[in-house]
N, C-alpha and C. Protein backbone atom coordinates (compact mmCIF):
# COMPACT_ATOMS: atom_id res chain seq x y z
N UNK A 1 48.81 130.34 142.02
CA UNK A 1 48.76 128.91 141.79
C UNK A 1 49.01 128.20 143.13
N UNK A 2 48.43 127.61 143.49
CA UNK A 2 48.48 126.50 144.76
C UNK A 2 49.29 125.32 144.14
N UNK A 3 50.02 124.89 145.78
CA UNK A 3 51.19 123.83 146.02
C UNK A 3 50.32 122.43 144.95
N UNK A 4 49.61 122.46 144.87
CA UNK A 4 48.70 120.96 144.40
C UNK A 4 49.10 120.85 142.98
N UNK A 5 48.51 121.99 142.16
CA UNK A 5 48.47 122.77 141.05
C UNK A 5 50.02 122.77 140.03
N UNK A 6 50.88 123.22 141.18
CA UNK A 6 52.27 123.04 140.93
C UNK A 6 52.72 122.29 140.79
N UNK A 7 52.43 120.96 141.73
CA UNK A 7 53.04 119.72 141.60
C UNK A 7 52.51 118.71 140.30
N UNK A 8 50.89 118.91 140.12
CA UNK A 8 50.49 118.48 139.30
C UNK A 8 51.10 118.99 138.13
N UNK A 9 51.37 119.91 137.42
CA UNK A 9 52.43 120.50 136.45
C UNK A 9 53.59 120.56 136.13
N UNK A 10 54.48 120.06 137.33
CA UNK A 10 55.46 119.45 137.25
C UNK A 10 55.76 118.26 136.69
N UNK A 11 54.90 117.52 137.77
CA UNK A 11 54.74 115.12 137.27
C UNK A 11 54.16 115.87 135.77
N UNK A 12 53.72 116.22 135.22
CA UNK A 12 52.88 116.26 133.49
C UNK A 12 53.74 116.43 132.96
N UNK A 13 55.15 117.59 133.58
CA UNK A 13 56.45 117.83 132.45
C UNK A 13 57.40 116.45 132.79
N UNK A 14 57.52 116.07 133.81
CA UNK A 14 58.64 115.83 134.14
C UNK A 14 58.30 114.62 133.37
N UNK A 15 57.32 113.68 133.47
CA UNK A 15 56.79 112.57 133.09
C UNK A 15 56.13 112.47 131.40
N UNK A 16 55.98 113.41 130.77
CA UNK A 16 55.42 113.66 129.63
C UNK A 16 56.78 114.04 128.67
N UNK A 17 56.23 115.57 128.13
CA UNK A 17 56.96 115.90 127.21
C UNK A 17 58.13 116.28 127.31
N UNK A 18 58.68 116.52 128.46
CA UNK A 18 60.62 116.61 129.21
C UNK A 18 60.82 115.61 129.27
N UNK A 19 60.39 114.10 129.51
CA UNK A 19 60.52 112.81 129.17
C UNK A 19 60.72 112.74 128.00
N UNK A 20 60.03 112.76 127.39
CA UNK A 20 60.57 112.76 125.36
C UNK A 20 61.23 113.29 124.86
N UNK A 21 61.88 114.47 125.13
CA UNK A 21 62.96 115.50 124.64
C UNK A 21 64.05 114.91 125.39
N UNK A 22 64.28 115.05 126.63
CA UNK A 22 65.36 114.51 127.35
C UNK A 22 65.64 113.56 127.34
N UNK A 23 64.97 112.40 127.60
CA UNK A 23 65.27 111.17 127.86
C UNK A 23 65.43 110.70 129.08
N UNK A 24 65.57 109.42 129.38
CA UNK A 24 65.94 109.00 130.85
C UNK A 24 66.28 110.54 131.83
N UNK A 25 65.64 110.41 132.43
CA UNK A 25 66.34 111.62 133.71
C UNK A 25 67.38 111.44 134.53
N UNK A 26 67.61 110.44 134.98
CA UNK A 26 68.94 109.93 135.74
C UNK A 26 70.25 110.06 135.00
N UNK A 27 69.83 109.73 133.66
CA UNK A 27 71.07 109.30 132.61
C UNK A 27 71.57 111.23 131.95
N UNK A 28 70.41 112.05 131.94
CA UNK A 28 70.48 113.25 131.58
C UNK A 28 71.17 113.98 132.43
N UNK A 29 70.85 113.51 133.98
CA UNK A 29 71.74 114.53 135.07
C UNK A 29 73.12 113.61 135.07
N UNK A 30 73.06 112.75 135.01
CA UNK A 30 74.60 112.03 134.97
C UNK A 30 75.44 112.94 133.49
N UNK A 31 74.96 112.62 132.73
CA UNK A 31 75.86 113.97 131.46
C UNK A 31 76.09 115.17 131.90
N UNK A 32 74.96 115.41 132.39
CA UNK A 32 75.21 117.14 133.36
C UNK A 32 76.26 117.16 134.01
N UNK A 33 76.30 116.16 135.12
CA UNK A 33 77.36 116.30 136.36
C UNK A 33 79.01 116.35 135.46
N UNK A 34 78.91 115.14 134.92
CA UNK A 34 80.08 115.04 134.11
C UNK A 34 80.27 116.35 133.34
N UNK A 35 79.87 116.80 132.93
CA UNK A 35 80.42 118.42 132.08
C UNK A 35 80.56 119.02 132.99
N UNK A 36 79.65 119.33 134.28
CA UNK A 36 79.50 120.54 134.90
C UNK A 36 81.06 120.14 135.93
N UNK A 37 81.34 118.94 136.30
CA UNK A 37 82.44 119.30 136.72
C UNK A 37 84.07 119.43 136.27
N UNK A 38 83.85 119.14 135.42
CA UNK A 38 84.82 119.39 134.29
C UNK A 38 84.82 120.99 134.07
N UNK A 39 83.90 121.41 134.12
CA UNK A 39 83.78 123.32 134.17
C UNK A 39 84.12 123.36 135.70
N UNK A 40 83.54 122.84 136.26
CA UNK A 40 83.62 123.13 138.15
C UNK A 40 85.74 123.24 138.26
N UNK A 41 86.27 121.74 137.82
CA UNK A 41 87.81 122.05 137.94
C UNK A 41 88.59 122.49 137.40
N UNK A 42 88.06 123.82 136.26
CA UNK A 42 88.76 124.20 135.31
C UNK A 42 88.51 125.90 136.03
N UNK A 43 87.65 125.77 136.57
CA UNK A 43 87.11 127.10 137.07
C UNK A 43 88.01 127.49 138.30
N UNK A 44 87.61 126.80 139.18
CA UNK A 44 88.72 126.75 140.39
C UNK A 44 90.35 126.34 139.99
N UNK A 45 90.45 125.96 139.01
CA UNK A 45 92.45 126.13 138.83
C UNK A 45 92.60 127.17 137.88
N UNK A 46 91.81 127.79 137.31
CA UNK A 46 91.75 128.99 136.54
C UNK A 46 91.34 130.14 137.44
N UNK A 47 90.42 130.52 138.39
CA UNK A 47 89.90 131.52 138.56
C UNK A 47 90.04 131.62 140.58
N UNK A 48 89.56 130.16 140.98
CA UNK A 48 90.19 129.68 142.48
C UNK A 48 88.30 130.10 142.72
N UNK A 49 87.08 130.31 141.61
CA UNK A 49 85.77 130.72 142.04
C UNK A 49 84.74 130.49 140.43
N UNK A 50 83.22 130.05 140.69
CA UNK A 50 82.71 130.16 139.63
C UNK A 50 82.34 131.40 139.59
N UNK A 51 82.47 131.62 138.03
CA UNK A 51 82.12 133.20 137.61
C UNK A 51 80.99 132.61 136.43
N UNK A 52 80.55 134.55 136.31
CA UNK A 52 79.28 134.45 135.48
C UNK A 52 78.88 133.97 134.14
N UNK A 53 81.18 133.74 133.61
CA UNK A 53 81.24 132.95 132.73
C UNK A 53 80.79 131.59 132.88
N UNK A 54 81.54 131.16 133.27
CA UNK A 54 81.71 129.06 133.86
C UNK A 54 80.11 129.46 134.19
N UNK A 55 79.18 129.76 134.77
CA UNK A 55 77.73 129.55 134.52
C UNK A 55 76.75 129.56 133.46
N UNK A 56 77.23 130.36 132.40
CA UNK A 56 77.06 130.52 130.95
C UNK A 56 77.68 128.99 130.50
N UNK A 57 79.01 128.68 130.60
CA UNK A 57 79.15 127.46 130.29
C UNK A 57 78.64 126.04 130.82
N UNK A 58 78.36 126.46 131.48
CA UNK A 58 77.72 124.96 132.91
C UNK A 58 76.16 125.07 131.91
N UNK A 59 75.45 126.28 131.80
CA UNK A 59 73.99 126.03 131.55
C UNK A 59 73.74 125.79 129.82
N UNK A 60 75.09 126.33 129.12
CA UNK A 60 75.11 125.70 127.75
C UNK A 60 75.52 124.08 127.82
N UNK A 61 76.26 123.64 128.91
CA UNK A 61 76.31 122.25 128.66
C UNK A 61 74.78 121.95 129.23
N UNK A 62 74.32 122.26 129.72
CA UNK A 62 73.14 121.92 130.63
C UNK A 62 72.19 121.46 129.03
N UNK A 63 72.29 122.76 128.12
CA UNK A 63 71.50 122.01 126.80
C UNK A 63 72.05 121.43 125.98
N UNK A 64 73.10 121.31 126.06
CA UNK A 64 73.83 120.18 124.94
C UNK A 64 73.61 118.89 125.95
N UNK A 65 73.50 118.61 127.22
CA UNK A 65 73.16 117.12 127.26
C UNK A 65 71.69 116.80 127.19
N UNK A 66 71.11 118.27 126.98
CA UNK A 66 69.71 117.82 126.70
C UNK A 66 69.07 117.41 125.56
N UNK A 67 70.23 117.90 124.76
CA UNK A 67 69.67 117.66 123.09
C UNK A 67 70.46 116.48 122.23
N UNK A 68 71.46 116.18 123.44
CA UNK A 68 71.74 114.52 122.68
C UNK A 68 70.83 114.01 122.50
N UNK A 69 69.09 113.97 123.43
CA UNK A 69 69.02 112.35 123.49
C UNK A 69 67.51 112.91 121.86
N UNK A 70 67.55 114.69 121.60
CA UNK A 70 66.53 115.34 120.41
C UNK A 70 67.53 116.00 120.07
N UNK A 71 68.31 115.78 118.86
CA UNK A 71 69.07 116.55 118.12
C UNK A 71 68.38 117.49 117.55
N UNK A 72 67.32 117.45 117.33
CA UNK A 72 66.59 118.35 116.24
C UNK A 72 65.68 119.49 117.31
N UNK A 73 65.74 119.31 118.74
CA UNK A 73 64.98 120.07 119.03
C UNK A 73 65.34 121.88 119.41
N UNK A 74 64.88 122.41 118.61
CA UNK A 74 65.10 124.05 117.82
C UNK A 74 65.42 124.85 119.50
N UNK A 75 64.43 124.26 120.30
CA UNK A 75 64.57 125.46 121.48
C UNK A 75 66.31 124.96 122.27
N UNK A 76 66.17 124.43 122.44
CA UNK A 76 67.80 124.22 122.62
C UNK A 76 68.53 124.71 122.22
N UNK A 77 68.77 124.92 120.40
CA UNK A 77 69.62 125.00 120.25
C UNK A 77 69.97 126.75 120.20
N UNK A 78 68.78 127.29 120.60
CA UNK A 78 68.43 128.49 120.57
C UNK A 78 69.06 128.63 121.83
N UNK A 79 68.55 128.14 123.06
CA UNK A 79 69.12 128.50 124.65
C UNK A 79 70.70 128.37 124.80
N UNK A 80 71.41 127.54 123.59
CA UNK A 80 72.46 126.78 123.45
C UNK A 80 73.11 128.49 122.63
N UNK A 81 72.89 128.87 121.74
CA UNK A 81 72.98 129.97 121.16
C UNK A 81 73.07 131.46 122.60
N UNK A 82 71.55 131.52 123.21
CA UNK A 82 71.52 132.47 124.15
C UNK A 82 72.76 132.16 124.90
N UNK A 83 72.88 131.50 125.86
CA UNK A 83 73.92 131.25 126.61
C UNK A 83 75.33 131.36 126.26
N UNK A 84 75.77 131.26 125.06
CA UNK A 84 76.87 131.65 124.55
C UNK A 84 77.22 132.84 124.44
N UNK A 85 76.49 133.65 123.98
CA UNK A 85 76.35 135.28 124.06
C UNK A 85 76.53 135.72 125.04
N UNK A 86 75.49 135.39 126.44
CA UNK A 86 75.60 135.88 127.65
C UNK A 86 77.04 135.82 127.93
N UNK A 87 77.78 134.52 127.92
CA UNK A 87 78.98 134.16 128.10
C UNK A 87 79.79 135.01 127.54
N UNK A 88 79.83 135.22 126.29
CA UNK A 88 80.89 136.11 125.37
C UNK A 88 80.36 137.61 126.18
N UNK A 89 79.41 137.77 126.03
CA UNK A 89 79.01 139.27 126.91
C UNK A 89 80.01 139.24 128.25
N UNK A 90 79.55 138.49 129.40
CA UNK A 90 80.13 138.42 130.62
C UNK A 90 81.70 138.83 130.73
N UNK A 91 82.21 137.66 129.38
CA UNK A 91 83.87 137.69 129.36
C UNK A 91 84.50 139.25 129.28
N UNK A 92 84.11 140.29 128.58
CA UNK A 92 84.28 141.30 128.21
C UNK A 92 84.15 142.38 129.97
N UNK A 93 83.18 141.87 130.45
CA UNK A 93 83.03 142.28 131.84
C UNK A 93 84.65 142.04 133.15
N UNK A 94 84.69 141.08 132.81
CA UNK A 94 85.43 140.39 133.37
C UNK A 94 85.12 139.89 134.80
């Protein structure tokens, strides 16, 4: 796939149907930041490093602020599901 190709496929998601599921994009990474650092200072006074947990948790919040703005949308809540597992998997790792 060529750089053109790519970009054109990107503006179609970013601007289309990730527009309609997500919502505002500014307002979506602003929910992000807010969770993710709330994991970011719980990580470092717990651990003093992010681990493969707190990334399991950072990318499950990553779909819970995605599915505020589509409660109903199934793949989420599925990635929202995956990511928990990974997480519960990881913990056992330590």
């Amino acid at each position: 796939m060529k750089r053109e190709e790519i970009l054109n496929k990107a503006e179609q998601l970013v601007n289309g149907q990730r527009a309609e599921d997500y919502g505002d994009a500014y307002e979506n990474h602003f929910r992000i930041a807010e969770g993710w650092n709330i994991i970011l200072r719980s990580a470092l006074l717990t651990h003093g490093e992010i681990t493969p947990m707190h990334v399991a948790l950072m990318m499950d919040w990553l779909k819970t602020s995605r599915i505020l703005n589509t409660i109903d949308h199934e793949d989420s809540w599925v990635d929202k599901a995956a990511y928990s597992s990974l997480g519960g998997e990881f913990a056992e790792k330590g």
